[in-house]
Protein backbone atom coordinates (compact mmCIF):
# COMPACT_ATOMS: atom_id res chain seq x y z
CA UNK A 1 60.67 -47.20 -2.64
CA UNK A 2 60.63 -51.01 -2.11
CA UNK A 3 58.36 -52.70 -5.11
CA UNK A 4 57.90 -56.45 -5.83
CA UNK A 5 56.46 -56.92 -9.46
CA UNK A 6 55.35 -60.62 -10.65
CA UNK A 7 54.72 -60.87 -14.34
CA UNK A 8 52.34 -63.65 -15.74
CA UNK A 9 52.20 -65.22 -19.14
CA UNK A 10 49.40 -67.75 -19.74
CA UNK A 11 49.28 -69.77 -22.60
CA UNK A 12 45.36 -71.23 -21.73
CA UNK A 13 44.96 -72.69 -25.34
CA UNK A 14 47.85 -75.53 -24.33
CA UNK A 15 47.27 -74.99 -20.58
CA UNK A 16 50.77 -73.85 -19.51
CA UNK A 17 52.03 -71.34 -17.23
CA UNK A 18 54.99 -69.09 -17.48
CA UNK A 19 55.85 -67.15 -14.51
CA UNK A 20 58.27 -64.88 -15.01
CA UNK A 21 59.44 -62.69 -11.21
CA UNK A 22 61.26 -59.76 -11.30
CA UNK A 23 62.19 -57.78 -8.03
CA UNK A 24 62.79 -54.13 -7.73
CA UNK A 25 64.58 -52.52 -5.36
CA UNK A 26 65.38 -48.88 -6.15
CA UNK A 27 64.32 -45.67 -4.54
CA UNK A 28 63.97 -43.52 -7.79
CA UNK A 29 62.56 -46.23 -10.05
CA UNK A 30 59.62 -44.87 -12.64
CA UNK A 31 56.89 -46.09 -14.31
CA UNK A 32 58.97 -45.28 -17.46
CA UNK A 33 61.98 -47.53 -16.67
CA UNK A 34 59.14 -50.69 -15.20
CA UNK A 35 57.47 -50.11 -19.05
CA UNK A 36 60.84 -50.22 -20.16
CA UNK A 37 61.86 -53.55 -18.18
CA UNK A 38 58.35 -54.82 -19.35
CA UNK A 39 59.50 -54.44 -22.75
CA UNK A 40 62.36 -55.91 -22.53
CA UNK A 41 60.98 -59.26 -20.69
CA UNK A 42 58.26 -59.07 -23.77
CA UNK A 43 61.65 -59.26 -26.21
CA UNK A 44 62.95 -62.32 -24.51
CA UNK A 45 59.69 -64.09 -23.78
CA UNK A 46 56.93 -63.56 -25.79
CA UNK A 47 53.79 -61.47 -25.16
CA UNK A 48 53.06 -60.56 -21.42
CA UNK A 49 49.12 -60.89 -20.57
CA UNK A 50 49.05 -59.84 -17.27
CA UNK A 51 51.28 -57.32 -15.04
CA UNK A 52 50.64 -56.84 -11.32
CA UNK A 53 52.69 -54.21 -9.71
CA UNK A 54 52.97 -53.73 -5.71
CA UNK A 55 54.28 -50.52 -4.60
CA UNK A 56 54.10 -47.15 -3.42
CA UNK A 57 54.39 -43.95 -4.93
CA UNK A 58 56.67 -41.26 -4.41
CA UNK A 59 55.02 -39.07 -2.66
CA UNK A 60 55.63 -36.56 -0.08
CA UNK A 61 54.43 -37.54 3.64
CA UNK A 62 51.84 -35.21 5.20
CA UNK A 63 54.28 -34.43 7.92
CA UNK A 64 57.74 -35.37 8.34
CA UNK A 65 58.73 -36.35 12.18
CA UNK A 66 62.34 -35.09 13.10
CA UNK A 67 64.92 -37.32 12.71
CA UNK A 68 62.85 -39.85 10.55
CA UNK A 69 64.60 -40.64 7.23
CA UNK A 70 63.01 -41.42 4.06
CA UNK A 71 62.46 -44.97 4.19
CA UNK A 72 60.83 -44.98 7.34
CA UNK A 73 58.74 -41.97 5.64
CA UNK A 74 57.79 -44.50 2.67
CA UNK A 75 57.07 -47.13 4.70
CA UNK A 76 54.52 -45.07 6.76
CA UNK A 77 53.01 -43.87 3.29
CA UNK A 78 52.75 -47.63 2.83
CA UNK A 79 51.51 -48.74 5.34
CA UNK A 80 48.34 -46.64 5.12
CA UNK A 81 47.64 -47.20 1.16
CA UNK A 82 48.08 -50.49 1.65
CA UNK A 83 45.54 -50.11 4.56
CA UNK A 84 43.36 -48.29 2.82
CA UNK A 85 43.03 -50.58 -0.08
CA UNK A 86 42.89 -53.74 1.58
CA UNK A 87 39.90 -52.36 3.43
CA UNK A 88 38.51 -51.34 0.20
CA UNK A 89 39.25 -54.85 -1.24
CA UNK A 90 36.88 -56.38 1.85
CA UNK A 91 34.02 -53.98 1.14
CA UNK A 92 33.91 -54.68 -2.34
CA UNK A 93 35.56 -57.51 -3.95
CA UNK A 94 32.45 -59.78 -3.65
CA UNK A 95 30.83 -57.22 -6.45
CA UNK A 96 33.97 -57.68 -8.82
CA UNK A 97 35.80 -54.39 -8.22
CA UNK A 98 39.05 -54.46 -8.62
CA UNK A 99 41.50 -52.05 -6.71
CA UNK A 100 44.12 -50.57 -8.55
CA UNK A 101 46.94 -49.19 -5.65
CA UNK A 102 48.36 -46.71 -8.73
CA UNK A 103 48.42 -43.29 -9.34
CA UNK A 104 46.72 -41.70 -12.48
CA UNK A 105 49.37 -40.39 -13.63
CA UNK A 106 51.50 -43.77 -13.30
CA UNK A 107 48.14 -45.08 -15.03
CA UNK A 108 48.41 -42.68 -17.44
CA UNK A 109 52.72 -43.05 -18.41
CA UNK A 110 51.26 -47.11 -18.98
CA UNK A 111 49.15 -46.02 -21.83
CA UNK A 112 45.88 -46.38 -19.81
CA UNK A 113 46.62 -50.13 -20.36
CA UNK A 114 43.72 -52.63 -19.46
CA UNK A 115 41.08 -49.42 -19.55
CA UNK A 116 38.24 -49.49 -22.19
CA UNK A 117 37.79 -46.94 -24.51
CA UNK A 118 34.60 -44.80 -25.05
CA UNK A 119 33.35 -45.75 -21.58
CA UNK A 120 30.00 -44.67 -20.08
CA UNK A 121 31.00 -43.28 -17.13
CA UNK A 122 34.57 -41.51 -16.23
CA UNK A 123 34.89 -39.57 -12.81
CA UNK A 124 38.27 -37.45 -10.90
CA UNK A 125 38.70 -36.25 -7.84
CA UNK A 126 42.40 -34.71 -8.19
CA UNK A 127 44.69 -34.34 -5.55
CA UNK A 128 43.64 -30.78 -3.87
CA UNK A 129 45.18 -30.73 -0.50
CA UNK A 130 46.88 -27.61 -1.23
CA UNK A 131 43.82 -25.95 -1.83
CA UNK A 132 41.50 -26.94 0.86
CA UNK A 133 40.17 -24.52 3.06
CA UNK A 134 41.95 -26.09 5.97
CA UNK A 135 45.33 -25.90 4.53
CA UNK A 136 44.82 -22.26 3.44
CA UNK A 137 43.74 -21.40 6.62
CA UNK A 138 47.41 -22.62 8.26
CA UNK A 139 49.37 -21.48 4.97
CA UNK A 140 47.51 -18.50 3.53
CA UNK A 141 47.13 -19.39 0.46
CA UNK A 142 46.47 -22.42 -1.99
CA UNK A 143 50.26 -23.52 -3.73
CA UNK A 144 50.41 -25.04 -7.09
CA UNK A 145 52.47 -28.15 -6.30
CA UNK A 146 54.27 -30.39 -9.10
CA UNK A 147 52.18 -33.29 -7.87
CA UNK A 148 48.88 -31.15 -8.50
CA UNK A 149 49.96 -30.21 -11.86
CA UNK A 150 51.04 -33.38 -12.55
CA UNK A 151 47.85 -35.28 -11.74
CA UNK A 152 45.40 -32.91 -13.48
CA UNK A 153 47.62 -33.35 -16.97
CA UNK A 154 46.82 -37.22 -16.24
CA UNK A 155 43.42 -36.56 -15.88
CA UNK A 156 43.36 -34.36 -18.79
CA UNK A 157 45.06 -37.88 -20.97
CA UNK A 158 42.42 -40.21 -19.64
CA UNK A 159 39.78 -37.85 -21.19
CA UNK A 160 41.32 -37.60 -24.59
CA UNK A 161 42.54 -41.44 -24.53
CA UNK A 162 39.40 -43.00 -23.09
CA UNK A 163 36.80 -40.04 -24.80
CA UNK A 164 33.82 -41.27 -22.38
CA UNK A 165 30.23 -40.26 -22.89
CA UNK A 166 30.22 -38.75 -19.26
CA UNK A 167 33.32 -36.51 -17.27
CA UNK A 168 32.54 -35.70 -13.84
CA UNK A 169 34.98 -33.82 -11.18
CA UNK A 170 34.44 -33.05 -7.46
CA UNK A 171 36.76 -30.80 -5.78
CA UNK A 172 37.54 -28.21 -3.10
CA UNK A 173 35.36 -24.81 -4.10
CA UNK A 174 38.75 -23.12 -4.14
CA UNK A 175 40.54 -25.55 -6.78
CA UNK A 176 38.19 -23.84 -9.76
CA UNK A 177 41.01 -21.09 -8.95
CA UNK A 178 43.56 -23.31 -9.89
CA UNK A 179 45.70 -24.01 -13.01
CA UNK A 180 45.55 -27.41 -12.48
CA UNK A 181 41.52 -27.41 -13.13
CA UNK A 182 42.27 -24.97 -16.46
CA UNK A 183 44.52 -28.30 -17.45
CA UNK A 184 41.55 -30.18 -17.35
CA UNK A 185 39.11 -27.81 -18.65
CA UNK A 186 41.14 -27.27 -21.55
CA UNK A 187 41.13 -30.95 -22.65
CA UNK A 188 37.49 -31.07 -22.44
CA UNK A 189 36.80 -28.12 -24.50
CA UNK A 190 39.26 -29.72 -27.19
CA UNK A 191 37.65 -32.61 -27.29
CA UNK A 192 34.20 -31.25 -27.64
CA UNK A 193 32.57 -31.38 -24.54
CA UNK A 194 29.59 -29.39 -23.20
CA UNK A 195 30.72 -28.83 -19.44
CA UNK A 196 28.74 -27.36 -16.69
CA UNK A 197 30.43 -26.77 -13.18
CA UNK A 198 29.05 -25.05 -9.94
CA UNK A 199 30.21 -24.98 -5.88
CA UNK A 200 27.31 -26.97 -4.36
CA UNK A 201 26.57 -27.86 -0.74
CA UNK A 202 25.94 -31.36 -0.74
CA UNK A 203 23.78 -30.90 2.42
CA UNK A 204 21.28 -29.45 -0.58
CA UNK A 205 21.18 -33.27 -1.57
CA UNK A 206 20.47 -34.63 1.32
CA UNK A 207 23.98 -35.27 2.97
CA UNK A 208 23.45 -34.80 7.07
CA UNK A 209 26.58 -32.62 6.76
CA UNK A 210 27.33 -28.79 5.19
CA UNK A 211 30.21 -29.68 2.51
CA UNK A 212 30.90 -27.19 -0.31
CA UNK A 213 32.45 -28.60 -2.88
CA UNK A 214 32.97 -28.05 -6.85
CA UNK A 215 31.20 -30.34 -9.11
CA UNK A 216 31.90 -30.46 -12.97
CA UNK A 217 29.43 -32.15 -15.37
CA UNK A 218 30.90 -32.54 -19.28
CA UNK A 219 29.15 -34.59 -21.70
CA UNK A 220 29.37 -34.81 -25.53
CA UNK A 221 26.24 -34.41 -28.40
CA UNK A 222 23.65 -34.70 -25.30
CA UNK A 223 22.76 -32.59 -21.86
CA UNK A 224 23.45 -33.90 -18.53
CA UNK A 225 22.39 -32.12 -15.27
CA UNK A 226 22.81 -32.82 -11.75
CA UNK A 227 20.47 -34.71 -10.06
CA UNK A 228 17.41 -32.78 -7.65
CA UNK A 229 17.41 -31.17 -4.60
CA UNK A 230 16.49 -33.04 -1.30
CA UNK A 231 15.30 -31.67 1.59
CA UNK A 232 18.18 -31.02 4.27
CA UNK A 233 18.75 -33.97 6.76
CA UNK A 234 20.15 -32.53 10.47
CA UNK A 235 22.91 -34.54 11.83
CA UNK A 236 20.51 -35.81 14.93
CA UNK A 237 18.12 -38.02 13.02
CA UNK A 238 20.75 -39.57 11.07
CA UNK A 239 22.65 -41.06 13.81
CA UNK A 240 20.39 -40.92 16.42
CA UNK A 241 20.15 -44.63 16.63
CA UNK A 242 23.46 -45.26 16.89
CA UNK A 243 23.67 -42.76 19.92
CA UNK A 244 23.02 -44.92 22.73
CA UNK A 245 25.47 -47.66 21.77
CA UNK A 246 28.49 -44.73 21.74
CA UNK A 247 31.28 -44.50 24.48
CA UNK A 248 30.48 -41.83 27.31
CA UNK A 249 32.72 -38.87 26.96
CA UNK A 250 33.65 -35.67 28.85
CA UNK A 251 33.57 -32.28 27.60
CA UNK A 252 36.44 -29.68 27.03
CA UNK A 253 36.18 -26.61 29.10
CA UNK A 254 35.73 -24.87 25.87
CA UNK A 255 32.87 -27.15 24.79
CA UNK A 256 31.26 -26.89 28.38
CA UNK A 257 31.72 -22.67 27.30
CA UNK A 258 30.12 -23.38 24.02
CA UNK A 259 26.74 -25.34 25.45
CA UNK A 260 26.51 -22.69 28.64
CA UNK A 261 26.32 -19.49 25.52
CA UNK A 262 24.02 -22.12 23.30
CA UNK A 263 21.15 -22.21 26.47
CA UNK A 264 21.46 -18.48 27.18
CA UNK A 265 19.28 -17.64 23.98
CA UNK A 266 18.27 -21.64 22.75
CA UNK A 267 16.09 -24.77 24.13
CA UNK A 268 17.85 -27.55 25.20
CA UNK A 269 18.36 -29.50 22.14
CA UNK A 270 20.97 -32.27 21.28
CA UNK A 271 24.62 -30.56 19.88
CA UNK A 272 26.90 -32.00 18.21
CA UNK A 273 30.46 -30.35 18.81
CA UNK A 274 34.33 -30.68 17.79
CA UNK A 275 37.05 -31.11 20.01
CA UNK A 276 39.57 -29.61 17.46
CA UNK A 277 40.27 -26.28 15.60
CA UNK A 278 37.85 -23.87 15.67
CA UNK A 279 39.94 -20.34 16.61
CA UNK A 280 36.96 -18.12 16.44
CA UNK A 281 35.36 -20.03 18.93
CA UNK A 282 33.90 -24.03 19.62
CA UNK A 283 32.00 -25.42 16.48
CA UNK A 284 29.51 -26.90 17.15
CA UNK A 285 25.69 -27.52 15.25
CA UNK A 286 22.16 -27.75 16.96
CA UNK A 287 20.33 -31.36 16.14
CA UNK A 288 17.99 -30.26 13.27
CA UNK A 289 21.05 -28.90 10.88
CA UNK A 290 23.22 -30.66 9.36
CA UNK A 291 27.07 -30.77 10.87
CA UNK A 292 29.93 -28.95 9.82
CA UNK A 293 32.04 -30.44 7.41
CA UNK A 294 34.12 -33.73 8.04
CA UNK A 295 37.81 -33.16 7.39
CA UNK A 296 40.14 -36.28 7.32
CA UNK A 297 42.43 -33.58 10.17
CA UNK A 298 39.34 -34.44 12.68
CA UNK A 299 41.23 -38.06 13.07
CA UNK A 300 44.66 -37.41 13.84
CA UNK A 301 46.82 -34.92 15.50
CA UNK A 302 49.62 -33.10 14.76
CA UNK A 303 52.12 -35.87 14.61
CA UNK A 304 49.78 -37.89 12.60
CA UNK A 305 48.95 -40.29 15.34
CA UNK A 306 45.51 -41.77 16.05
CA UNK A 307 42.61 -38.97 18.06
CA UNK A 308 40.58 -41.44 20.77
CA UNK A 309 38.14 -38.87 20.46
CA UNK A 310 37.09 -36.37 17.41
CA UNK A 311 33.85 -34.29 18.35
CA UNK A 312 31.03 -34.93 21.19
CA UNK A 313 27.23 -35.51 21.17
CA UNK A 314 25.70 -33.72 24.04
CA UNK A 315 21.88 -34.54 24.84
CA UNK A 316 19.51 -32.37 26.67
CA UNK A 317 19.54 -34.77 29.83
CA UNK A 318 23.36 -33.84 30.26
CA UNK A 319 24.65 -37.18 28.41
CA UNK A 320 27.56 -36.54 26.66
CA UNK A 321 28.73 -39.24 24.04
CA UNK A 322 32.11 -39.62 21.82
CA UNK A 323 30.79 -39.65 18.52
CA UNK A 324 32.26 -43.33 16.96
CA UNK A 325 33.50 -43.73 13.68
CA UNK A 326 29.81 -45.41 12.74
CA UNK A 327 28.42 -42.07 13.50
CA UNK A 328 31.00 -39.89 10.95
CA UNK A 329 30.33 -42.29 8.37
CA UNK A 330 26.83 -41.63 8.25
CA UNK A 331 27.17 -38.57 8.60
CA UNK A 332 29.54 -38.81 5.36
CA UNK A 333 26.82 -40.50 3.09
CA UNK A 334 28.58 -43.96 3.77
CA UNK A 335 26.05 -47.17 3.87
CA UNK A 336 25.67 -48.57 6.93
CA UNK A 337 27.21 -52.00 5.58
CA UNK A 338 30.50 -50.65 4.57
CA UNK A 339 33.09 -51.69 7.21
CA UNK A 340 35.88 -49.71 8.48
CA UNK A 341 39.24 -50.40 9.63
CA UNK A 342 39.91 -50.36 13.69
CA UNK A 343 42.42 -47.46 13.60
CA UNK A 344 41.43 -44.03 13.71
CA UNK A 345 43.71 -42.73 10.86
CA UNK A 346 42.70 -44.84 8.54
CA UNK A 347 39.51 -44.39 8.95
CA UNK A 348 39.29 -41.01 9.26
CA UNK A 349 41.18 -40.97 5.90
CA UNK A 350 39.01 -42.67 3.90
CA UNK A 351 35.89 -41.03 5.63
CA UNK A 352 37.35 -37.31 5.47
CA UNK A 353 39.25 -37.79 1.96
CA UNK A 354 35.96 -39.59 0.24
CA UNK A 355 32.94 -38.04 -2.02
CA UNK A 356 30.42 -38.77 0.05
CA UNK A 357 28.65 -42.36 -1.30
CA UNK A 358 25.31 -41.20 -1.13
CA UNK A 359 26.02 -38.08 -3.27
CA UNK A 360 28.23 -40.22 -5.99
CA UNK A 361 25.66 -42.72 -5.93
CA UNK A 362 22.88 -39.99 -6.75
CA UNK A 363 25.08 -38.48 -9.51
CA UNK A 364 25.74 -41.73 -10.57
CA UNK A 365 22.51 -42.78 -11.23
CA UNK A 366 21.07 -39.43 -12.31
CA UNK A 367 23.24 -39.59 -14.86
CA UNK A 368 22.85 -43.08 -15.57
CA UNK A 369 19.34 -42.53 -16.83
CA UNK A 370 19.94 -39.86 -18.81
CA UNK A 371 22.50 -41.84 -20.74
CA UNK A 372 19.69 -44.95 -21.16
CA UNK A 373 17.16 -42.07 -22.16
CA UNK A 374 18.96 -40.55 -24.62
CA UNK A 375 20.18 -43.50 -26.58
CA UNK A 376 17.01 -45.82 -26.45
């Protein structure tokens, strides 16, 4: 791990500056021993007001390429965070967000530093790789990794340090099952919370897409509930204007198979299906439903390199079109304003990996007037 940290002391009552750069350069460095070097810097010069660390965790690649040693690994991992965040930064900086390219539990060894206490509003999507349905399909079954664990005991100190008025949690269906979501239950019963959890499909809120996935409501001294039902969206109407302005494609032989059984027994009627997986046969979804779900896998291939195409639209008249990026967004809850990065990966990343926005942003809200309601 390669980590640059600058650390700034500002004085603004006599206007001087103190700038004070340390580099780090160590493969096995923790946050422990950078709190430990902060303290120490603190000894020799005074109070520190502001701390800006640049690096990457130590985390374990999602494949490792032969012959590829671990700083080229790290440097991949990097690459993409880094990615990731900057296009993050873009979308939202102009509103004041702030991006914060740390783990919670690295968040969490800093003493939660910089966080307000008693907040509104505290949500946590854990790590759950390990228990998605497409990696217990390959593996047979969901492992309990350190990292897991680990995460979910961070989560689990953010609730009892920062005690907000509102937990939420979204998650795999399958990581309920887990010990990692006991962790988290258990600090939220200990602390007094009223908590509520269910596997919903997000499609029942209006998402174009079928995604099951666990939601978790806690609050303290006053219900919260989820927000109402919307009437299902299919997949067609959603993107259907972006359709005419996506790159002409080709089918598979299998996906040619898959349309040919679809007209034995069906109208003609738009269909929107994968390129990838699907062992027991092509996926694929008629117009009026809502897709299958959007898996960050969709984007790359087995060496982790960019897909130039994901899944195909095919259209009654016998157009077939690649479905763009755009198009998965949408069909992800994403606004149309929020820009992506050009390469696939990355994209597909933050697409496949995300809650979708317009379900957050209903939760959000929902539960935003309940907390204005109750405490009028």
């Amino acid at each position: 791990m390669q980590a640059d940290m600058n650390i700034f002391q500002v004085d603004f009552e006599s206007i001087s500056t103190l700038v004070v750069k340390q580099a780090i350069d160590n493969p096995v460095i923790t946050t422990s021993q950078i709190k430990g070097d902060l303290q120490d810097i603190q000894a020799r010069c005074g109070s520190v007001s502001l701390v800006i660390v640049d690096y990457v965790q130590l985390i374990e690649p999602m494949r490792r390429e032969r012959g590829e040693n671990r700083v080229q690994e790290i440097d991949s991992i990097l690459k993409q965070l880094r990615a990731i965040a900057l296009n993050h930064h873009r979308n939202f900086s102009e509103y004041g967000c702030r991006i914060i390219q740390l783990t919670v539990q690295e968040i969490a060894q800093l003493g939660f530093l910089g966080f307000p206490r008693r907040p509104d509003y505290l949500h946590a999507s854990p790590v759950c790789a390990n228990f998605s349905q497409a990696h217990t399909a390959k593996a047979g079954k969901g492992i309990e990794t350190a990292d897991a664990s680990a995460t979910a005991i961070a989560v689990a100190e953010a609730i009892r340090q920062l005690q907000p008025r509102v937990f939420t949690l979204e998650n795999v269906p399958r990581y309920q099952n887990s010990q990692s979501f006991s962790i988290i239950l258990s600090a939220l019963e200990q602390e007094g919370y009223s908590v509520n959890y269910s596997v919903v499909n997000m499609a029942d809120f209006g998402l174009p897409q079928a995604r099951r996935r666990l939601v978790l409501v806690a609050s303290r001294g006053f219900g919260v509930a989820l927000p109402a039902y919307r009437k299902p969206i299919g997949w067609y109407d959603a993107i259907a204007h972006l359709i005419p302005m996506m790159t002409d494609s080709q089918l598979l032989p299998k996906q040619r198979q898959a349309v040919e059984q679809f007209l034995t027994a069906n109208e003609p009627t738009p269909l929107l299906l994968e390129r990838v997986g699907g062992r027991n046969g092509m996926k694929y979804k008629p117009g009026h439903l809502p897709c299958n779900t959007i898996l960050r896998s969709h984007f790359t291939d087995h060496k982790g390199c960019n897909r130039s195409k994901f899944a195909d639209i095919w259209l009654p008249d016998g157009t077939v079109k690649s479905l763009s990026i755009e198009g998965a967004a949408i069909l992800q809850g994403f606004p149309g304003w929020y820009e992506f990065p050009n390469e696939t990966a990355t994209a597909g990343s933050i697409i496949g990996y995300s809650v979708p926005p317009s379900f957050a942003a209903q939760l959000f809200t929902h539960i935003q007037k309940q907390l204005s309601g109750g405490f009028l």
